[in-house]
PDB file of N, CA and C in Angstrom:
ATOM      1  N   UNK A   1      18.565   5.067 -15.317  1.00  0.00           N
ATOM      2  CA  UNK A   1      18.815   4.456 -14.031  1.00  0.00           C
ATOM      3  C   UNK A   1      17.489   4.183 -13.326  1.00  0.00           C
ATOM      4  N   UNK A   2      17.206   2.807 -12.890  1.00  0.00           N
ATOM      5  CA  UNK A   2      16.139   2.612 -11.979  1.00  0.00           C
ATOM      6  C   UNK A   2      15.990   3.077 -10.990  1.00  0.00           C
ATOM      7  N   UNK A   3      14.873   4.212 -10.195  1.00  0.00           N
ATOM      8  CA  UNK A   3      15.273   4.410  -9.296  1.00  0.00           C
ATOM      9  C   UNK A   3      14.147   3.534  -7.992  1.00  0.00           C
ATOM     10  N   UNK A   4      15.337   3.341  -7.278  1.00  0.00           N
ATOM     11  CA  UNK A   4      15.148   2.562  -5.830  1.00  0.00           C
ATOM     12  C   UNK A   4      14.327   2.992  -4.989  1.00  0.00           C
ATOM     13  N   UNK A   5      13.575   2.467  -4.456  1.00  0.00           N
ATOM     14  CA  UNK A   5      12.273   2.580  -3.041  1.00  0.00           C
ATOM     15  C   UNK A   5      12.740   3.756  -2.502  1.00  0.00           C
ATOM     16  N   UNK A   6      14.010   3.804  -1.986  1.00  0.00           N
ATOM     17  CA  UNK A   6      15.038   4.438  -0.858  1.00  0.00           C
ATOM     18  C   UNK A   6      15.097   5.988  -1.270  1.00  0.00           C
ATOM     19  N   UNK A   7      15.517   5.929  -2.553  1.00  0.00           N
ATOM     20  CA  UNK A   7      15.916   7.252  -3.294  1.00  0.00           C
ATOM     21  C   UNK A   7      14.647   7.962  -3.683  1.00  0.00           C
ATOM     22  N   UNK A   8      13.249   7.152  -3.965  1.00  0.00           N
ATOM     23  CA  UNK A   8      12.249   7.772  -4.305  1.00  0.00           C
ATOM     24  C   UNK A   8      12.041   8.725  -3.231  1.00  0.00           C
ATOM     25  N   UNK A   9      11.629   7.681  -2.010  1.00  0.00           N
ATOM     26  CA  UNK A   9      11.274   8.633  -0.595  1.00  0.00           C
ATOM     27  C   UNK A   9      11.918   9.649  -0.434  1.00  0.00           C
ATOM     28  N   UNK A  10      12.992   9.669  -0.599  1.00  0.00           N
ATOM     29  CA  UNK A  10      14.341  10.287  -0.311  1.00  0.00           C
ATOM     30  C   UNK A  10      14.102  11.595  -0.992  1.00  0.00           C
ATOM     31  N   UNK A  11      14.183  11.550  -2.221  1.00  0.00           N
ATOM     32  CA  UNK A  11      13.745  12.557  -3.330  1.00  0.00           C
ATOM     33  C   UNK A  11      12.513  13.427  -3.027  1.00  0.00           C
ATOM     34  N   UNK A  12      11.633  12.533  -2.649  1.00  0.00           N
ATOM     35  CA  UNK A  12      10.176  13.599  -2.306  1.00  0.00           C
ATOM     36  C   UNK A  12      10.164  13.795  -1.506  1.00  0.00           C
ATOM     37  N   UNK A  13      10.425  13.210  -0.421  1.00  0.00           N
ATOM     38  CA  UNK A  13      10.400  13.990   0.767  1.00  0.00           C
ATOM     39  C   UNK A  13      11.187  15.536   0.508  1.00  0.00           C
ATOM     40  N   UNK A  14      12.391  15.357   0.274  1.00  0.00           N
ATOM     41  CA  UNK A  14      13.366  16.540  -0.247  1.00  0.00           C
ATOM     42  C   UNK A  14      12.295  17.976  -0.926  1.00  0.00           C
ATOM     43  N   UNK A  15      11.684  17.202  -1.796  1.00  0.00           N
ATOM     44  CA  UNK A  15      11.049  18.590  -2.829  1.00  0.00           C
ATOM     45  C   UNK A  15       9.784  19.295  -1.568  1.00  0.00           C
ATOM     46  N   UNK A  16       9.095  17.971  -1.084  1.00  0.00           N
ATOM     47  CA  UNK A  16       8.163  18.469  -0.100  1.00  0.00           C
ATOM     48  C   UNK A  16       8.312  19.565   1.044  1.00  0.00           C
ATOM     49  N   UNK A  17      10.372  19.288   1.498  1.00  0.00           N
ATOM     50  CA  UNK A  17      10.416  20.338   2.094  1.00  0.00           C
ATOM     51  C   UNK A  17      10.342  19.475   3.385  1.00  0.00           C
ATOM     52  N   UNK A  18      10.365  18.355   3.752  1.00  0.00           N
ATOM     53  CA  UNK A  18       9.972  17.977   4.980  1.00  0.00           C
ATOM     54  C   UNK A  18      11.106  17.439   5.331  1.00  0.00           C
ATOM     55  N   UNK A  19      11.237  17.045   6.890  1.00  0.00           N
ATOM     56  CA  UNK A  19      11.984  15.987   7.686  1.00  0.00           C
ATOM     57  C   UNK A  19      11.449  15.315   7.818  1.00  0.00           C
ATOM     58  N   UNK A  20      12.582  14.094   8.493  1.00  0.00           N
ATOM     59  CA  UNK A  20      12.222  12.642   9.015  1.00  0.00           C
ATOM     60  C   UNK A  20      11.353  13.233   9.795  1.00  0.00           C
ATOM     61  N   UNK A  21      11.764  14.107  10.751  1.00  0.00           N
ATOM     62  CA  UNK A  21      10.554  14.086  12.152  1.00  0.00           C
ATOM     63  C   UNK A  21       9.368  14.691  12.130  1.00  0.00           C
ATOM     64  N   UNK A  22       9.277  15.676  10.342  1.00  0.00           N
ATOM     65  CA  UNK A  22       8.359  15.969  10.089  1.00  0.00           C
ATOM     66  C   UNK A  22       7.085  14.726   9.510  1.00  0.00           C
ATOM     67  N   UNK A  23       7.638  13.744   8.766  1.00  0.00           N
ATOM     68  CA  UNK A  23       7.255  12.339   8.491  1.00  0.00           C
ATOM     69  C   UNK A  23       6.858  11.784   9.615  1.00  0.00           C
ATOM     70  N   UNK A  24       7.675  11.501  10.821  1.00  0.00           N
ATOM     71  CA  UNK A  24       7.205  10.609  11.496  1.00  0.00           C
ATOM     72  C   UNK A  24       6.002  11.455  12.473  1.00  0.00           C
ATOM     73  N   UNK A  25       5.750  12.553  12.599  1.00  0.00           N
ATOM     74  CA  UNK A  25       4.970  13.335  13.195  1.00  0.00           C
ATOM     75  C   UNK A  25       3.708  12.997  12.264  1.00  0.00           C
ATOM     76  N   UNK A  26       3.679  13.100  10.647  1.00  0.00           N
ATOM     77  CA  UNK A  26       2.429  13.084  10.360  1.00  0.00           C
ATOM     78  C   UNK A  26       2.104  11.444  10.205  1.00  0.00           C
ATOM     79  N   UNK A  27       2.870  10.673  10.142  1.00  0.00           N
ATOM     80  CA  UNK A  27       2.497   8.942  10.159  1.00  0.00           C
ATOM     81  C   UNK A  27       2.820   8.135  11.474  1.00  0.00           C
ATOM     82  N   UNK A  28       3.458   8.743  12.039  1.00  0.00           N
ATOM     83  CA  UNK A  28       3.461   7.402  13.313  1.00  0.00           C
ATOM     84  C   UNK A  28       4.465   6.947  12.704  1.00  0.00           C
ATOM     85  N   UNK A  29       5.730   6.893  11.922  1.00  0.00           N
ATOM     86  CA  UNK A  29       6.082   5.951  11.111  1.00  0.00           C
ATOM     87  C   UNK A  29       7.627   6.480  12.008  1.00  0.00           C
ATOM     88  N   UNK A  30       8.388   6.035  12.816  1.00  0.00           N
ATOM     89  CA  UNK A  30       9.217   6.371  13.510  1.00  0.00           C
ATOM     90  C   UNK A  30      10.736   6.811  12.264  1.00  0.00           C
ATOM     91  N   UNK A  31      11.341   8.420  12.998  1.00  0.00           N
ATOM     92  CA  UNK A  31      12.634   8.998  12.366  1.00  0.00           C
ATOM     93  C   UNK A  31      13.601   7.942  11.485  1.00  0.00           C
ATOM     94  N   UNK A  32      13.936   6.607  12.496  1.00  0.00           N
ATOM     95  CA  UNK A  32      15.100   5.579  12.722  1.00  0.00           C
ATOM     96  C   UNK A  32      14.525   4.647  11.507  1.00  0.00           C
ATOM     97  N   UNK A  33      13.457   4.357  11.747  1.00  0.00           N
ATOM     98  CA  UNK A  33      12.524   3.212  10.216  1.00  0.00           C
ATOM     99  C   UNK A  33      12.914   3.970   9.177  1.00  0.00           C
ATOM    100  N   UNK A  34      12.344   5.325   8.977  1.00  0.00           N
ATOM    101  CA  UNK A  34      12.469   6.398   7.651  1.00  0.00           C
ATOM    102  C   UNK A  34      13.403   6.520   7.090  1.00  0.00           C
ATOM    103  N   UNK A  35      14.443   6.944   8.100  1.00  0.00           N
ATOM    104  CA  UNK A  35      15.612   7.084   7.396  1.00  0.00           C
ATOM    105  C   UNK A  35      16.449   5.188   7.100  1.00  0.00           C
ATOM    106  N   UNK A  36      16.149   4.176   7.601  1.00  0.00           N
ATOM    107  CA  UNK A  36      16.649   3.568   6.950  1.00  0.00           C
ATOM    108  C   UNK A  36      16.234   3.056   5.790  1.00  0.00           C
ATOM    109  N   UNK A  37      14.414   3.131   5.535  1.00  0.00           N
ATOM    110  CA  UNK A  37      13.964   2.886   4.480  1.00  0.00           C
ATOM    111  C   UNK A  37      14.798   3.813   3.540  1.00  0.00           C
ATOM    112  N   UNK A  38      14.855   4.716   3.530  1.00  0.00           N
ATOM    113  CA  UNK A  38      15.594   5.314   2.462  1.00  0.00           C
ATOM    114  C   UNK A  38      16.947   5.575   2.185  1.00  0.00           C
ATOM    115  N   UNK A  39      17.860   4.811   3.441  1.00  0.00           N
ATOM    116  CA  UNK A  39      18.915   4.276   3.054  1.00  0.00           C
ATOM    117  C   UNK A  39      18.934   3.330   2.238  1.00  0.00           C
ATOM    118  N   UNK A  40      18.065   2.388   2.000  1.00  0.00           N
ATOM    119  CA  UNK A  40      18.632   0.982   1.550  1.00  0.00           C
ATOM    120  C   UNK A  40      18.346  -0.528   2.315  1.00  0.00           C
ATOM    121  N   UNK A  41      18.718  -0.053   3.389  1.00  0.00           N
ATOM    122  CA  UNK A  41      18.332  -0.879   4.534  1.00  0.00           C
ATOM    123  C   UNK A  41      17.212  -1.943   4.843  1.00  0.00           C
ATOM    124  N   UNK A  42      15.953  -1.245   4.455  1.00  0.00           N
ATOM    125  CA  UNK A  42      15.074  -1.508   4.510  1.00  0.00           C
ATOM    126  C   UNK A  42      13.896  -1.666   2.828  1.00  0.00           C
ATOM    127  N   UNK A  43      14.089  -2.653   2.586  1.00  0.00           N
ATOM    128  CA  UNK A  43      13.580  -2.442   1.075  1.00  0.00           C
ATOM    129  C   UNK A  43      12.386  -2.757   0.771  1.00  0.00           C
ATOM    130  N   UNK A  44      11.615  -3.765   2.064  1.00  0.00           N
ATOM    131  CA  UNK A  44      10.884  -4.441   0.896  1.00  0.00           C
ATOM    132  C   UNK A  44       9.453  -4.336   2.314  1.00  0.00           C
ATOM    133  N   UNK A  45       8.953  -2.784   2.743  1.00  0.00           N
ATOM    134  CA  UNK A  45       7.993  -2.421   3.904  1.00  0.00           C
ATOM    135  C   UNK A  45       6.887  -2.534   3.660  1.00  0.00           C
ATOM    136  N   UNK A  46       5.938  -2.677   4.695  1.00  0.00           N
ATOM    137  CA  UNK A  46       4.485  -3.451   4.278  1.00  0.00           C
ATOM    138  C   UNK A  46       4.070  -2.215   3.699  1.00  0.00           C
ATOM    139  N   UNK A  47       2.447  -2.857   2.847  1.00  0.00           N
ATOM    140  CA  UNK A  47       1.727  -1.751   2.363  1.00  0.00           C
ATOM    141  C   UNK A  47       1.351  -0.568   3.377  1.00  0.00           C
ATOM    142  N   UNK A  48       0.910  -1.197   4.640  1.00  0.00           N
ATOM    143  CA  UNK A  48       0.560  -0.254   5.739  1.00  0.00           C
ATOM    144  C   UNK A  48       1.699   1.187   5.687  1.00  0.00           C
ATOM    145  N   UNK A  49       2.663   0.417   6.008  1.00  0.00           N
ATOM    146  CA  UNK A  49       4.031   1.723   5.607  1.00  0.00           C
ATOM    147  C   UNK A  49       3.543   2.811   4.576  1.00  0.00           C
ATOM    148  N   UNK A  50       3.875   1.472   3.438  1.00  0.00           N
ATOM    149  CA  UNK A  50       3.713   2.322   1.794  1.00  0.00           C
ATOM    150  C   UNK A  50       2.490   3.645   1.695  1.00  0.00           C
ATOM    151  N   UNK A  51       1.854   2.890   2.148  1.00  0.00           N
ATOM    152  CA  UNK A  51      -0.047   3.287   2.254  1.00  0.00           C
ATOM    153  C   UNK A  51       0.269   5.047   2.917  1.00  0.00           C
ATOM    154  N   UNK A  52       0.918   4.907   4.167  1.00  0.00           N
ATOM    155  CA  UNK A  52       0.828   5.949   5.331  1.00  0.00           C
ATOM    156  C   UNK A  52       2.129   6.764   4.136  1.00  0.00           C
ATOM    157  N   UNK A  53       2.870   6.651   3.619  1.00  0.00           N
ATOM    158  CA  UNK A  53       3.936   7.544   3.047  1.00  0.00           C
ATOM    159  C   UNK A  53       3.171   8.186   1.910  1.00  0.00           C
ATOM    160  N   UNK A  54       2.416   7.418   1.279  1.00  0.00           N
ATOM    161  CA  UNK A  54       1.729   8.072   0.276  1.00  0.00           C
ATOM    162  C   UNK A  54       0.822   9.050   0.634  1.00  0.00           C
ATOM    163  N   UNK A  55       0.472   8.796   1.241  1.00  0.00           N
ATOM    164  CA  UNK A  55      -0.374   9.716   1.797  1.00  0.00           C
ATOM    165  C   UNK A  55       0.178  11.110   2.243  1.00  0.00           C
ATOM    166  N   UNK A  56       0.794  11.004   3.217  1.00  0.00           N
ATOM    167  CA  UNK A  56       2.042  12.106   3.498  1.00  0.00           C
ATOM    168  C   UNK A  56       2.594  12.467   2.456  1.00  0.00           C
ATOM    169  N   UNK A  57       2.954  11.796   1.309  1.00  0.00           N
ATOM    170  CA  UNK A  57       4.041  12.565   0.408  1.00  0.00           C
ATOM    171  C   UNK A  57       2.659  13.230  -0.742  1.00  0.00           C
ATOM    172  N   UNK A  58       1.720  12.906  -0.520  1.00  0.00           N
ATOM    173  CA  UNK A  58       1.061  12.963  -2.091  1.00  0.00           C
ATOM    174  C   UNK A  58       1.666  11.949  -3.324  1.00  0.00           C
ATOM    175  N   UNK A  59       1.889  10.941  -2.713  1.00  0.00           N
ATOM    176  CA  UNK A  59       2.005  10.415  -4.390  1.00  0.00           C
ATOM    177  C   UNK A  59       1.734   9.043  -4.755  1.00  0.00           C
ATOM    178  N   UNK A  60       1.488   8.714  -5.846  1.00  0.00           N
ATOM    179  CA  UNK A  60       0.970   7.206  -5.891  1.00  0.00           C
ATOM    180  C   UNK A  60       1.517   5.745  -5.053  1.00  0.00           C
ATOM    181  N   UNK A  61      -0.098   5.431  -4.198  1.00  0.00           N
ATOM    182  CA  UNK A  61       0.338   4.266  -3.309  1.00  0.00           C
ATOM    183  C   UNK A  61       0.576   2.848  -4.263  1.00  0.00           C
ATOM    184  N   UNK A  62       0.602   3.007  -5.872  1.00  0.00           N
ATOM    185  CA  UNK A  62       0.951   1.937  -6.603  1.00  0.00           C
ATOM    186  C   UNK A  62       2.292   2.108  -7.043  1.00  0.00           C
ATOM    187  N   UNK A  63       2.777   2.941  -7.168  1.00  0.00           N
ATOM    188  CA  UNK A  63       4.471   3.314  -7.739  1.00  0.00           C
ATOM    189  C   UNK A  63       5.248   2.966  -6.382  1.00  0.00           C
ATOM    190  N   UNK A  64       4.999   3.500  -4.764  1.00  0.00           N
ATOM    191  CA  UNK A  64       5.937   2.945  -3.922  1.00  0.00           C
ATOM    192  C   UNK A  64       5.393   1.336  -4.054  1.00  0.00           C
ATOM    193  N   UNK A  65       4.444   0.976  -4.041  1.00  0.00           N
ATOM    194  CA  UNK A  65       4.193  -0.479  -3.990  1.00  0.00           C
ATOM    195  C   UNK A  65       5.203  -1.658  -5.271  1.00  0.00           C
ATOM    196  N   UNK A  66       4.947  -1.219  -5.751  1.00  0.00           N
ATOM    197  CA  UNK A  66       5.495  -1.211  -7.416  1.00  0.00           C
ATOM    198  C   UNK A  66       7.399  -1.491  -7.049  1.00  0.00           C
ATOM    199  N   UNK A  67       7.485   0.008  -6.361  1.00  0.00           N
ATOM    200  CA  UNK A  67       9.001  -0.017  -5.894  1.00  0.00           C
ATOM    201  C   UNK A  67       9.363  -0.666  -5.267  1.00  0.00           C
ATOM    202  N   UNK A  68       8.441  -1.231  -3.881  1.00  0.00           N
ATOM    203  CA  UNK A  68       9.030  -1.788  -3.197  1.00  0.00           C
ATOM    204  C   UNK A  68       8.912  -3.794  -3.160  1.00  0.00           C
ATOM    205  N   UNK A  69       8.445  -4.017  -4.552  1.00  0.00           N
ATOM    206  CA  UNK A  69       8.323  -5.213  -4.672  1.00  0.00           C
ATOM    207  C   UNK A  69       7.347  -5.883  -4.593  1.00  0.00           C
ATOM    208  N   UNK A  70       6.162  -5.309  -3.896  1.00  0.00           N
ATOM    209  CA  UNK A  70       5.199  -6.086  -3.422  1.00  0.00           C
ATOM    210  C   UNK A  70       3.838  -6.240  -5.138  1.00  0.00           C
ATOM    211  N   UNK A  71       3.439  -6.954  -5.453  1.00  0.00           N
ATOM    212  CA  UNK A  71       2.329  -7.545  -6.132  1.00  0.00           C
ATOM    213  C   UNK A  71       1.256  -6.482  -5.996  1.00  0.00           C
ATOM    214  N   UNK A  72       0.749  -5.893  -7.273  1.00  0.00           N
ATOM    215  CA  UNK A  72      -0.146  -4.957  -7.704  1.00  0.00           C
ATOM    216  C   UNK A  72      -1.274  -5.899  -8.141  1.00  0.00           C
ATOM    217  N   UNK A  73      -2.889  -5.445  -7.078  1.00  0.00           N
ATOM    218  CA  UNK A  73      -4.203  -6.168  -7.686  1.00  0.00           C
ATOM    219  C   UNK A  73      -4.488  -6.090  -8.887  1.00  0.00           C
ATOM    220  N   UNK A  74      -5.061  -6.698  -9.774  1.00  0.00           N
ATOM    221  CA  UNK A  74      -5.287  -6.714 -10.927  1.00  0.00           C
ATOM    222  C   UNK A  74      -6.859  -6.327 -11.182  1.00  0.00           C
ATOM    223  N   UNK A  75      -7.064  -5.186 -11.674  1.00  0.00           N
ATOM    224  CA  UNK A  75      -8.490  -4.458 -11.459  1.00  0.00           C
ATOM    225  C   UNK A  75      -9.002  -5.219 -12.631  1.00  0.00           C
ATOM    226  N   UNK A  76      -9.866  -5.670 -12.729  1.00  0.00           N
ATOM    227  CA  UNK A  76     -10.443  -5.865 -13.845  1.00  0.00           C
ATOM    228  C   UNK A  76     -11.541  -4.683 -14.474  1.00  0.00           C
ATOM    229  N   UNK A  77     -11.678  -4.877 -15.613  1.00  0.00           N
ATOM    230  CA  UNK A  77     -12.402  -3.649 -16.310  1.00  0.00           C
ATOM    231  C   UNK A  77     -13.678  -4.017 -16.584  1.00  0.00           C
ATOM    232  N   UNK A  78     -14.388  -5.049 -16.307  1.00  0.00           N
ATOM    233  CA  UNK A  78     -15.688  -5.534 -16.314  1.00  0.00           C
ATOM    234  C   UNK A  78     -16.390  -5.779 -14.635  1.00  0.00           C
ATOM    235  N   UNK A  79     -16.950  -5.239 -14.673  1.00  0.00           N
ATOM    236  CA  UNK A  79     -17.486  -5.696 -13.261  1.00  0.00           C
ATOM    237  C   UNK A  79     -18.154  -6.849 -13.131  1.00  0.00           C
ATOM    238  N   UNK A  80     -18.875  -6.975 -14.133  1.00  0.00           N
ATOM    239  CA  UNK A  80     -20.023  -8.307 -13.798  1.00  0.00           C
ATOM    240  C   UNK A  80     -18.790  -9.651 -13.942  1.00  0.00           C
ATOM    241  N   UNK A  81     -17.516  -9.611 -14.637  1.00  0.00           N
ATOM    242  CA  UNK A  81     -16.518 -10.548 -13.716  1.00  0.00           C
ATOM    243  C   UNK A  81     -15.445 -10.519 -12.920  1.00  0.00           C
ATOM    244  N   UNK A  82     -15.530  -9.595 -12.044  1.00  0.00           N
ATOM    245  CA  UNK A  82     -15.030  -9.219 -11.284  1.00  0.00           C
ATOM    246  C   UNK A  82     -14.540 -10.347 -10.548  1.00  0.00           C
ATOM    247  N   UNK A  83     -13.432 -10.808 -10.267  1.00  0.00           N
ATOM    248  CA  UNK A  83     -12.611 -11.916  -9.387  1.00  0.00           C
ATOM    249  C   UNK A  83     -11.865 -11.262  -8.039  1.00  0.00           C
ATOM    250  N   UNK A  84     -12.254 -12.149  -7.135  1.00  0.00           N
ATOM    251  CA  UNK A  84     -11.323 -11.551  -5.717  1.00  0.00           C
ATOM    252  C   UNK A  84     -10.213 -10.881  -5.871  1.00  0.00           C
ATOM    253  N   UNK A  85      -9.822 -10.134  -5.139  1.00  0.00           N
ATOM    254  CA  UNK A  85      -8.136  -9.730  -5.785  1.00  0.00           C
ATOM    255  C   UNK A  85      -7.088 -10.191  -4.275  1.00  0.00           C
ATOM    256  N   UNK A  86      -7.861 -10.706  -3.505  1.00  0.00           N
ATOM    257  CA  UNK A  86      -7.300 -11.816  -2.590  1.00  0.00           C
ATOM    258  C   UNK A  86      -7.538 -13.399  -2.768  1.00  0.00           C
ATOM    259  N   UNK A  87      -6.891 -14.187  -2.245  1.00  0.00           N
ATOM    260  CA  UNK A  87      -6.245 -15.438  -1.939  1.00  0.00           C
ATOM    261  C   UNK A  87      -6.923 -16.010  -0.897  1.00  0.00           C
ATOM    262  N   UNK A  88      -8.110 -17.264  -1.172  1.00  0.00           N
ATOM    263  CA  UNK A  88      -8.685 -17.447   0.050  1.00  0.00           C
ATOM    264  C   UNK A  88      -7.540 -18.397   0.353  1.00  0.00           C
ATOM    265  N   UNK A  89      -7.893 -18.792   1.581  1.00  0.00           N
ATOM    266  CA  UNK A  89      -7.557 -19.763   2.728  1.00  0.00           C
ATOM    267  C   UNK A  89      -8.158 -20.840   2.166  1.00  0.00           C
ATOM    268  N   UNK A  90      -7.273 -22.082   2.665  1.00  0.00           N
ATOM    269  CA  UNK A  90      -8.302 -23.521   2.510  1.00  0.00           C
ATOM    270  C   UNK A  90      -9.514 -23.592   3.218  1.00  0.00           C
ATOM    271  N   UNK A  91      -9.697 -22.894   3.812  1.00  0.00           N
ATOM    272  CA  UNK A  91     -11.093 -22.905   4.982  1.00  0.00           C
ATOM    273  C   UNK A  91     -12.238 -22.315   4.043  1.00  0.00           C
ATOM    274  N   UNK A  92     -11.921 -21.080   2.875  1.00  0.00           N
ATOM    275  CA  UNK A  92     -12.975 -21.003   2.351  1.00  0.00           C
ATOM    276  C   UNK A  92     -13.380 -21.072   1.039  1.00  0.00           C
ATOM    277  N   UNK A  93     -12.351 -22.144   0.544  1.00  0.00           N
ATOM    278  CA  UNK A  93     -12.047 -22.461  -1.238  1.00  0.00           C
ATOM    279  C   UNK A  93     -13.625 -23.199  -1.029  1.00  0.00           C
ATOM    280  N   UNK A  94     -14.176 -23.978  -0.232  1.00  0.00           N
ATOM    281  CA  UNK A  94     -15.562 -24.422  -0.592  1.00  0.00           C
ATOM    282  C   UNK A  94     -17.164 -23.847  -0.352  1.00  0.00           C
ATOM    283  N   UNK A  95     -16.282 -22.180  -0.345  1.00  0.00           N
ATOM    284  CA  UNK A  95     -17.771 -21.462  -0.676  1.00  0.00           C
ATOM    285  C   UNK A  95     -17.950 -21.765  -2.118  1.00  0.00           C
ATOM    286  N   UNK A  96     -19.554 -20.923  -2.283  1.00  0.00           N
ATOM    287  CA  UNK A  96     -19.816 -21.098  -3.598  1.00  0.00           C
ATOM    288  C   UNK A  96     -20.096 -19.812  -3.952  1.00  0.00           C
ATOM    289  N   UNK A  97     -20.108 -19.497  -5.387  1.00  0.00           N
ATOM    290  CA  UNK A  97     -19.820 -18.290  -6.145  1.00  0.00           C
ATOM    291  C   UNK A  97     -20.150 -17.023  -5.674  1.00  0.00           C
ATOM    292  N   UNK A  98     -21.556 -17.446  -5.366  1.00  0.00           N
ATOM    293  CA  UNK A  98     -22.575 -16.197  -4.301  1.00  0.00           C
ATOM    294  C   UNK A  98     -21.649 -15.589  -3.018  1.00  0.00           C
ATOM    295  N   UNK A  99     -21.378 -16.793  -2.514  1.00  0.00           N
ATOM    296  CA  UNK A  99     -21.122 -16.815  -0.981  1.00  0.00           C
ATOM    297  C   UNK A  99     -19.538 -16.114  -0.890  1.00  0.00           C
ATOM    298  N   UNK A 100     -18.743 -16.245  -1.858  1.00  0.00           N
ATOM    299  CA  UNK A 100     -17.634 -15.556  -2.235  1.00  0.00           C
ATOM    300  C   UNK A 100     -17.627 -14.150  -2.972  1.00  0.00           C
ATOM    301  N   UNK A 101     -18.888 -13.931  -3.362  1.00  0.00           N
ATOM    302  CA  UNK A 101     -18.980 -12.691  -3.920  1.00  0.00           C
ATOM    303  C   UNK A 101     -19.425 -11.793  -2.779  1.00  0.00           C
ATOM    304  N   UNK A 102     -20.082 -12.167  -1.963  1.00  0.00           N
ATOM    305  CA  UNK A 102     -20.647 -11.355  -0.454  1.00  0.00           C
ATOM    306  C   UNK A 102     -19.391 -11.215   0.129  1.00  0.00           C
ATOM    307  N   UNK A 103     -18.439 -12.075   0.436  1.00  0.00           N
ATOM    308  CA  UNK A 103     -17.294 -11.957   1.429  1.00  0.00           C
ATOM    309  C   UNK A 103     -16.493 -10.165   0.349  1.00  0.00           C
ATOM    310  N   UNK A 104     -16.542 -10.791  -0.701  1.00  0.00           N
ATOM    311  CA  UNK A 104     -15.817  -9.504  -1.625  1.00  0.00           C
ATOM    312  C   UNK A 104     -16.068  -8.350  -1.003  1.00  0.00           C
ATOM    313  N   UNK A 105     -17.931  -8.201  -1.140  1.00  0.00           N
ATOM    314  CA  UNK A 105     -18.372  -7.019  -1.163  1.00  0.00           C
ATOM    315  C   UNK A 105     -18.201  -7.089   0.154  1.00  0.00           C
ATOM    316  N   UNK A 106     -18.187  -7.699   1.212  1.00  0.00           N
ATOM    317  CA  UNK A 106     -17.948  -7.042   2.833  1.00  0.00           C
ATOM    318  C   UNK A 106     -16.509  -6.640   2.899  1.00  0.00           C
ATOM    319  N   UNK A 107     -15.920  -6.838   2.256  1.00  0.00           N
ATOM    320  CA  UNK A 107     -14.006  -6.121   2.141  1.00  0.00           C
ATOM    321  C   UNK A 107     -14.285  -5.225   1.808  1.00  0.00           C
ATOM    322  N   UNK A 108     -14.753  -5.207   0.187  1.00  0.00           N
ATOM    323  CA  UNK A 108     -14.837  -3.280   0.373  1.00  0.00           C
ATOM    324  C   UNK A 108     -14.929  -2.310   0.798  1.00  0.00           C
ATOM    325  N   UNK A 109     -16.382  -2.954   1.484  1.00  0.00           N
ATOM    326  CA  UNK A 109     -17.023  -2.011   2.346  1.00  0.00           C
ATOM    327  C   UNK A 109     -16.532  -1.689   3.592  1.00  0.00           C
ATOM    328  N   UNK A 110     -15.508  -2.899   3.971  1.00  0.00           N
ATOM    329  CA  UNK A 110     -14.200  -2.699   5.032  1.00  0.00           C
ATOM    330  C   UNK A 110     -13.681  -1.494   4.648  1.00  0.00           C
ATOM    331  N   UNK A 111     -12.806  -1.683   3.345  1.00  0.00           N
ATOM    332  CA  UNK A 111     -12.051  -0.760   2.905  1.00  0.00           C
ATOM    333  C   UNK A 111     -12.345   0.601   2.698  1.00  0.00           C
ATOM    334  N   UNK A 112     -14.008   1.009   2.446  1.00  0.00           N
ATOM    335  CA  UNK A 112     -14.333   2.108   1.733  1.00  0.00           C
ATOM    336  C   UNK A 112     -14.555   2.861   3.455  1.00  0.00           C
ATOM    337  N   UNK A 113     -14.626   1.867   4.353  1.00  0.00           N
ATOM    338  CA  UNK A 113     -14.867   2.837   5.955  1.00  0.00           C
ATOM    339  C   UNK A 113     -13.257   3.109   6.425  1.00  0.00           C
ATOM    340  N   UNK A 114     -12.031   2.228   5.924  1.00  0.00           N
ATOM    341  CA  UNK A 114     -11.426   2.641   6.694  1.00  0.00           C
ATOM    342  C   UNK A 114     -10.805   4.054   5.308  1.00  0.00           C
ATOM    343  N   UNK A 115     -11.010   4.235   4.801  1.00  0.00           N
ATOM    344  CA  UNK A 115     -10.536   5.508   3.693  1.00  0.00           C
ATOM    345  C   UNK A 115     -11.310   6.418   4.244  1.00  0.00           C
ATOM    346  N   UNK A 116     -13.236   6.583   4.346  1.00  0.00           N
ATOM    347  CA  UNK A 116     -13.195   7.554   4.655  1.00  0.00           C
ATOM    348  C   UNK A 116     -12.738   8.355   6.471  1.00  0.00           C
ATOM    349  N   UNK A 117     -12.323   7.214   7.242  1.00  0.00           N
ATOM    350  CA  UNK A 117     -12.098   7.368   8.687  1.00  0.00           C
ATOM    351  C   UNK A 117     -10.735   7.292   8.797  1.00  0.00           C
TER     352      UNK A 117
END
């Protein structure tokens, strides 16, 4: 049996021992959202969600992602060709290779401040 976004949460939260209001206490992520995400209700919640549950539950932010439908980056295993793992805009399809590889590395470095903060 596949199991569903709803039932995963559902399940770990359970073993963790926690409540909804213990959840929404450590994420901001309100009782009424929680429990319908894991009714059913709610199937298909941004990564931000996903992101903040994983965290709270301990468990992989690619398996709820995975669960809940949304498109997994594609890491590549070579660095020196490393490709965006975002979607520019028409505004910046006419950088050039350099100039798109800097925008990369300023995301990361987005990303690597908001992980450790």
């Amino acid at each position: 049996m596949n199991e569903t976004l709803g039932r995963h949460l559902k399940r770990v939260r359970r073993e963790r021992k926690l409540t909804l209001r213990d959840v929404e206490k450590a994420t901001g992520i309100s009782n009424g959202y929680l429990s319908q995400l894991e009714n059913g209700k709610i199937v298909k919640p941004s990564p931000s969600v996903l992101h903040k549950l994983a965290e709270c539950y301990h468990v992989s932010y690619e398996q709820l992602m995975k669960l809940a439908g949304h498109p997994l980056p594609v890491i590549p295993t070579d660095k020196t060709k490393a490709k965006p793992a975002f979607r520019m805009s028409s505004s910046l399809i006419d950088l050039t290779e350099e100039e798109k590889k800097k925008v990369q590395e300023y995301i990361e470095f987005l990303r690597s401040r908001r992980r450790k903060g």
